[in-house]
Protein backbone atom coordinates (compact mmCIF):
# COMPACT_ATOMS: atom_id res chain seq x y z
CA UNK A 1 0.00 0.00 0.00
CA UNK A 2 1.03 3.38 -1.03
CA UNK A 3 1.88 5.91 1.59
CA UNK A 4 -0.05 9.23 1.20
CA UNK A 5 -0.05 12.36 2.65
CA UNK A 6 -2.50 12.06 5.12
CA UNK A 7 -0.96 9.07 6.33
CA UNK A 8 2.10 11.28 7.08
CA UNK A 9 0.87 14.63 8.08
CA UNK A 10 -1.90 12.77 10.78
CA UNK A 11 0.92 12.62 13.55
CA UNK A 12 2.19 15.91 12.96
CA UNK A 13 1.78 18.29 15.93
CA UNK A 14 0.52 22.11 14.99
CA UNK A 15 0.42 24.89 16.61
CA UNK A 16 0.04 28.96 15.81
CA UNK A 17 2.98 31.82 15.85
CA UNK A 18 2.24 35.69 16.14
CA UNK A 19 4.23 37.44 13.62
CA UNK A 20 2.91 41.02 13.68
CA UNK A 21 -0.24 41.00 11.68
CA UNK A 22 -0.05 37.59 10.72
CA UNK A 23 -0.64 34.51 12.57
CA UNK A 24 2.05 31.97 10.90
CA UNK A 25 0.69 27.81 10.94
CA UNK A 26 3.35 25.62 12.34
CA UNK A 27 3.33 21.56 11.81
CA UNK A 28 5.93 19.99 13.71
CA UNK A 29 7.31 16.26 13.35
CA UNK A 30 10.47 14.03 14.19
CA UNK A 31 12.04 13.71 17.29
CA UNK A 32 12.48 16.71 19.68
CA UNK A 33 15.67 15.42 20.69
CA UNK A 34 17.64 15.74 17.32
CA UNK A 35 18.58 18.84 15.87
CA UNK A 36 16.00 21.59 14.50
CA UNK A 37 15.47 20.98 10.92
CA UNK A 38 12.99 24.25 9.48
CA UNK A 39 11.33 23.90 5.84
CA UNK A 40 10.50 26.83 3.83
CA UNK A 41 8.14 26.10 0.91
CA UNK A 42 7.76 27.72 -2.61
CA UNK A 43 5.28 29.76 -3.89
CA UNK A 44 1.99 28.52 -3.93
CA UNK A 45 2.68 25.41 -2.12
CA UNK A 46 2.29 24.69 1.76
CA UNK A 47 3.99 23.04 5.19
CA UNK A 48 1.99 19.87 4.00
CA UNK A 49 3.52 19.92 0.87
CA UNK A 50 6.91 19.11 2.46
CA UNK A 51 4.87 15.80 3.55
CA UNK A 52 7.32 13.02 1.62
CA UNK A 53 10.43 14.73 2.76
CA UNK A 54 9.75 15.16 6.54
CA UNK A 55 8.64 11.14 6.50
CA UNK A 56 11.97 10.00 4.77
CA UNK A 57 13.60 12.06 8.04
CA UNK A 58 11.47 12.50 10.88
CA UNK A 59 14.23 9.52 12.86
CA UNK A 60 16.71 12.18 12.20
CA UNK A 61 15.35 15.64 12.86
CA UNK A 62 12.98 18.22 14.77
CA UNK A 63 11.24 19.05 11.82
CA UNK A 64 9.22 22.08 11.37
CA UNK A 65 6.88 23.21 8.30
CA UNK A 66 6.31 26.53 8.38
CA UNK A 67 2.82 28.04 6.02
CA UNK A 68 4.07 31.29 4.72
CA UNK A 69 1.86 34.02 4.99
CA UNK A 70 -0.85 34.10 2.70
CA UNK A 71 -0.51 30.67 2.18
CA UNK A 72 -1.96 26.83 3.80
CA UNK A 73 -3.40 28.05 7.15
CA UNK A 74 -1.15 30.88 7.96
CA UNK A 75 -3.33 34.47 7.33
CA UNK A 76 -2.32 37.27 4.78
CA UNK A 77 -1.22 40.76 7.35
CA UNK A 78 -3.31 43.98 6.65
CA UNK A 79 -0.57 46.00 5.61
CA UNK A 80 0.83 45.41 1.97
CA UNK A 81 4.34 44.94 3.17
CA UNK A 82 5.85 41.46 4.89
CA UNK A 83 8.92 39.88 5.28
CA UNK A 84 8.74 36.13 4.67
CA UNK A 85 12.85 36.51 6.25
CA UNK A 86 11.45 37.97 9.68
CA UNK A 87 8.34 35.08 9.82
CA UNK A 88 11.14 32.85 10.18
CA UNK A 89 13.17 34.41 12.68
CA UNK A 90 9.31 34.50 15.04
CA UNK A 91 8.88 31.74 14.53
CA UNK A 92 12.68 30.15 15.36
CA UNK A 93 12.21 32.18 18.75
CA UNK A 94 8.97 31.39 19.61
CA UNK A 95 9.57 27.83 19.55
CA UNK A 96 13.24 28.28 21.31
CA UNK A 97 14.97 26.39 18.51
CA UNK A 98 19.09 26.72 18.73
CA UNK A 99 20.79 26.97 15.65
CA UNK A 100 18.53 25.17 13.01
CA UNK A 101 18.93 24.15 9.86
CA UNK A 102 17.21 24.98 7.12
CA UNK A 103 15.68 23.75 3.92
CA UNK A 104 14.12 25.89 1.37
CA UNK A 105 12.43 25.39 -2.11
CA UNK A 106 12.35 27.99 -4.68
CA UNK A 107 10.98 31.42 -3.07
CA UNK A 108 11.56 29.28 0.09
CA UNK A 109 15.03 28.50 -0.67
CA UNK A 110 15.39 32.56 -1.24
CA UNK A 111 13.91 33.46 1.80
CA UNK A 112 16.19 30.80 4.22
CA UNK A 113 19.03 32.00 2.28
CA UNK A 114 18.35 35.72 3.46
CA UNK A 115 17.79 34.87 6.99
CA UNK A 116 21.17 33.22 7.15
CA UNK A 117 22.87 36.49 5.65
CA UNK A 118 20.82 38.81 7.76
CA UNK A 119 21.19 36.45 10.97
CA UNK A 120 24.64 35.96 11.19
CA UNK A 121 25.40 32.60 13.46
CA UNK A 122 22.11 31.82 13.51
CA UNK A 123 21.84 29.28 10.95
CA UNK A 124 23.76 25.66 11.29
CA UNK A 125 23.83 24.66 8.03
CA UNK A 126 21.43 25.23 4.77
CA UNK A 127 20.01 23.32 1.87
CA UNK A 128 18.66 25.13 -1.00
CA UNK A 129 16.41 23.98 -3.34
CA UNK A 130 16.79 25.38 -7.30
CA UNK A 131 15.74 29.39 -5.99
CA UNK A 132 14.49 31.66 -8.09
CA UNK A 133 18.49 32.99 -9.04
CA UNK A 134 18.70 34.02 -12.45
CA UNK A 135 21.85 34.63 -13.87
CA UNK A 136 20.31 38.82 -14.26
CA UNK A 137 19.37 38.86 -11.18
CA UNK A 138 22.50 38.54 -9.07
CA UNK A 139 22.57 42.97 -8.54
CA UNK A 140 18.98 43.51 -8.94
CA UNK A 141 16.47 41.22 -7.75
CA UNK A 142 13.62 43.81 -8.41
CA UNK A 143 10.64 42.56 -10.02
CA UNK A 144 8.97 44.92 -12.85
CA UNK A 145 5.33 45.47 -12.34
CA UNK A 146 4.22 43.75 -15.31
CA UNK A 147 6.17 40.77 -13.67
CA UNK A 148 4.54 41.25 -10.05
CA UNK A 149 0.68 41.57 -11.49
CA UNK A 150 1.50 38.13 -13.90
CA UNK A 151 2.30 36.56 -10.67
CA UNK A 152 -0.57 37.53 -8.44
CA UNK A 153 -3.03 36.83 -11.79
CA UNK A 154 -1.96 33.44 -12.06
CA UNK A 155 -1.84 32.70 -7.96
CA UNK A 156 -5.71 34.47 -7.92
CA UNK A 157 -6.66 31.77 -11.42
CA UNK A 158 -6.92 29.09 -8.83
CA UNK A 159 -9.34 30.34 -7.21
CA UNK A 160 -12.39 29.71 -10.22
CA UNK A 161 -10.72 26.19 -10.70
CA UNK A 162 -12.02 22.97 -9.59
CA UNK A 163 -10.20 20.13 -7.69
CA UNK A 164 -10.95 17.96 -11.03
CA UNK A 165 -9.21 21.18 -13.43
CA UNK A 166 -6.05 21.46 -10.50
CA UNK A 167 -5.96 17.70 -10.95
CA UNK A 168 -5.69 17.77 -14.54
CA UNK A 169 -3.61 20.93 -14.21
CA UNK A 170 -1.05 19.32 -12.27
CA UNK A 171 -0.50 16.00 -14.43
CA UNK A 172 -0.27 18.49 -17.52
CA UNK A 173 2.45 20.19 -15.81
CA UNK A 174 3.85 18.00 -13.59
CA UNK A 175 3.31 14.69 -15.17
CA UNK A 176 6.40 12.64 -13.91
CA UNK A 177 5.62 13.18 -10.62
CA UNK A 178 4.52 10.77 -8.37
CA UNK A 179 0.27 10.25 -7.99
CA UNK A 180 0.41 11.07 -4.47
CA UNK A 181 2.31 14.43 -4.34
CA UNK A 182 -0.92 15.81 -6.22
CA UNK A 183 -3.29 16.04 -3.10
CA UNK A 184 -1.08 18.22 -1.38
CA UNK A 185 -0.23 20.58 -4.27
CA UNK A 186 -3.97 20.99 -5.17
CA UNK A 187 -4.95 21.53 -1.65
CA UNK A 188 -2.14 24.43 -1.43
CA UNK A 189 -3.05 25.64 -4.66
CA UNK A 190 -6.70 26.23 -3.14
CA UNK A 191 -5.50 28.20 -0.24
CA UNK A 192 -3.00 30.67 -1.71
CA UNK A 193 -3.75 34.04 -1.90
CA UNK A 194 -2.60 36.32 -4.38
CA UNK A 195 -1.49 39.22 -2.19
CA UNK A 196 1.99 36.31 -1.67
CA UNK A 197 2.94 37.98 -5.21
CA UNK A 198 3.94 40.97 -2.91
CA UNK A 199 6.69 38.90 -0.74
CA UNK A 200 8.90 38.86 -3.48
CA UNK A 201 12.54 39.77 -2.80
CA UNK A 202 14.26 42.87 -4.54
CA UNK A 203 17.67 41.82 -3.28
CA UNK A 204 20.24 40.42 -5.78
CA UNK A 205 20.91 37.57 -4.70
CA UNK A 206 24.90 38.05 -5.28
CA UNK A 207 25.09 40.24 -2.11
CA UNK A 208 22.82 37.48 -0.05
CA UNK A 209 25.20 34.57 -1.22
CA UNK A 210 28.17 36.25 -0.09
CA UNK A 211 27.07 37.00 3.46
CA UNK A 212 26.07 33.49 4.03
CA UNK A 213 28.12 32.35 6.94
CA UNK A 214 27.45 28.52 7.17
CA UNK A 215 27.71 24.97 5.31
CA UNK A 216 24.95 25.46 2.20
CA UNK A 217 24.20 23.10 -0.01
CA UNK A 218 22.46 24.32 -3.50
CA UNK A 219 20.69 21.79 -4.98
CA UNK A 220 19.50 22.65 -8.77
CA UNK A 221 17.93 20.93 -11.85
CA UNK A 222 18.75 21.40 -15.53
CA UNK A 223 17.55 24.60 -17.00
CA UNK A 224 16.20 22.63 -20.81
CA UNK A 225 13.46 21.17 -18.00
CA UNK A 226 12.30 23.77 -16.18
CA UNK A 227 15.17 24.86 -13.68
CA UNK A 228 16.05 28.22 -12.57
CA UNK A 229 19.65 27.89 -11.33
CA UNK A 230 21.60 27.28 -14.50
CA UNK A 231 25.22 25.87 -14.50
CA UNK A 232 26.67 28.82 -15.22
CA UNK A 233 24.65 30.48 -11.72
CA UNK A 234 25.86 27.45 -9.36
CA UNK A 235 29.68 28.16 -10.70
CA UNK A 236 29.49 31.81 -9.87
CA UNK A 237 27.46 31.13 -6.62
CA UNK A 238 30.60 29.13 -5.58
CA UNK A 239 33.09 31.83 -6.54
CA UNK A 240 31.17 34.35 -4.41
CA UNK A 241 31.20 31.92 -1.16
CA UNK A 242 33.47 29.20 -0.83
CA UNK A 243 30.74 27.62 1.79
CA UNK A 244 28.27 26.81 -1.10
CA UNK A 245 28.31 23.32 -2.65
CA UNK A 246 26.34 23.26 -5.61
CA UNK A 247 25.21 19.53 -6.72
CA UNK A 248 23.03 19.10 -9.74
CA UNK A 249 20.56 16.33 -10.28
CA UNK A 250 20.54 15.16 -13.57
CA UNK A 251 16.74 14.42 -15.43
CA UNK A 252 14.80 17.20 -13.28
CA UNK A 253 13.83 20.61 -13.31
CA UNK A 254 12.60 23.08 -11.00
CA UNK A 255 10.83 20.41 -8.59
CA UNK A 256 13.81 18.03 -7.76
CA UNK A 257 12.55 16.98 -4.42
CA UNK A 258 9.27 15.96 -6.25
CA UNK A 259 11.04 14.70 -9.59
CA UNK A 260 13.53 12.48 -8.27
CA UNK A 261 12.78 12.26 -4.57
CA UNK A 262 15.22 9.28 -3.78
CA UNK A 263 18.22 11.06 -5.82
CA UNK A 264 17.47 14.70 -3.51
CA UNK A 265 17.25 12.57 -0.43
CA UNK A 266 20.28 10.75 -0.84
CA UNK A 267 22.01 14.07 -1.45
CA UNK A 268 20.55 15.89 1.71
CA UNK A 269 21.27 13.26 4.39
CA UNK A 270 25.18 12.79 3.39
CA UNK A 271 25.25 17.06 3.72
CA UNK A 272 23.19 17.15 6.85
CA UNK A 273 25.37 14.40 8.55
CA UNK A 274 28.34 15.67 6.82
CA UNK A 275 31.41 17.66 8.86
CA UNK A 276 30.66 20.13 11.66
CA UNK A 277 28.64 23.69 11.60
């Protein structure tokens, strides 16, 4: 019998986390007694969606899923502006966590990469997941405004969609993925709210790589199917900061946790159990 998400995410412990305006949705599995593992998802996805990864290591880590605002059950804050860098460090404090690590995926990879560069000796180590680092972004991360509104259009075109059109949206798109990472991905796609298109960074990212002041690992795809981080990016990402190992995955894209799950997992326990901080 297949595993599914449910069957995962029912022992998960949850609890709620004050961030200013917002009130941030915390799942929590593993064991208490090894170290602090935090996951930051991607646009448009959830803490649930994290579901396969956090039951291939919940005998080696405190995990914690974090729902970033204005998405899964967190809330969207009143005021326009948000920092998806300071959620994270509320939410680190609030549950008294020493030194985590941290795993990001795409916007989430972005964001965990920020709080390490901003949070000096905060952060033990760092796994990042294909972020949104395009080789003309690396000075200026803004987004134009034609960019910004074609992100918050297509976040708000889930909204008039059915579970049966997400369904068949997500096979169309995602069609070597495994059957059950859909329920997850549909369910996060029905929660989203469009007002995340305004927690997009305007850093460059070149300035956030260099500050990083732990062990990262970049994990990226191959651009021809769908990845951001190109070869060329993870080569200059390791001239800027000698603490970034770049590995690349061959035969996936922009989802390799999803794409080639065993591959991704492989990679991230040797780095986690790798060395010291």
């Amino acid at each position: 019998m297949r595993t599914r998400a449910s069957d995962v995410t029912a022992r998960w412990a949850e609890s709620d986390v004050e961030a200013g305006d917002v009130g941030l949705h915390v799942y929590r599995a593993g064991r208490t007694d090894r170290p602090p593992l935090v996951l930051a998802h991607g646009l448009g996805d959830s803490g649930r969606c994290w579901w396969r990864v956090a039951a291939a290591l919940e005998n080696e880590a405190d995990l914690i899923m974090i729902d970033a605002r204005h998405h899964g059950r967190s809330s969207s804050p009143v005021t326009p502006a948000s920092s998806l860098t300071e959620d994270l460090a509320v939410v680190v404090d609030a549950m008294d966590l020493e030194r985590p690590a941290f795993m990001g995926h795409s916007v989430g990879a972005r964001t965990v990469a920020q709080f390490a560069a901003t949070h000096p000796g905060r952060a033990a180590r760092l796994v990042l997941i294909d972020p949104p680092w395009a080789a003309d972004r690396e000075v200026d991360g803004d987004l134009r405004a034609s960019e910004r509104e074609a992100i918050r259009g297509w976040l708000g075109s889930f909204a008039d969609m059915t579970d049966t059109d997400l369904a068949a949206l997500g096979r169309q798109q995602h069609p070597d993925w495994p059957d059950t990472e859909y329920d997850t991905w549909i369910e996060s796609k029905r929660q989203v709210q469009p007002g995340a298109a305004d927690d997009l960074s305007t850093v460059g990212w070149g300035s956030v790589v260099a500050a990083i002041d732990c062990p990262t690992l970049l994990v990226h795809g191959e651009a021809d199917r769908g990845g951001i981080v190109t070869d060329d990016v993870a080569r200059r990402i390791g001239e800027l900061n000698d603490r970034v190992t770049s590995r690349k995955i061959d035969g996936t894209g922009h989802n390799i946790h999803r794409e080639d799950f065993e591959a991704f997992i492989d990679v991230v326990r040797e780095f986690l159990s790798s060395g010291t901080n």
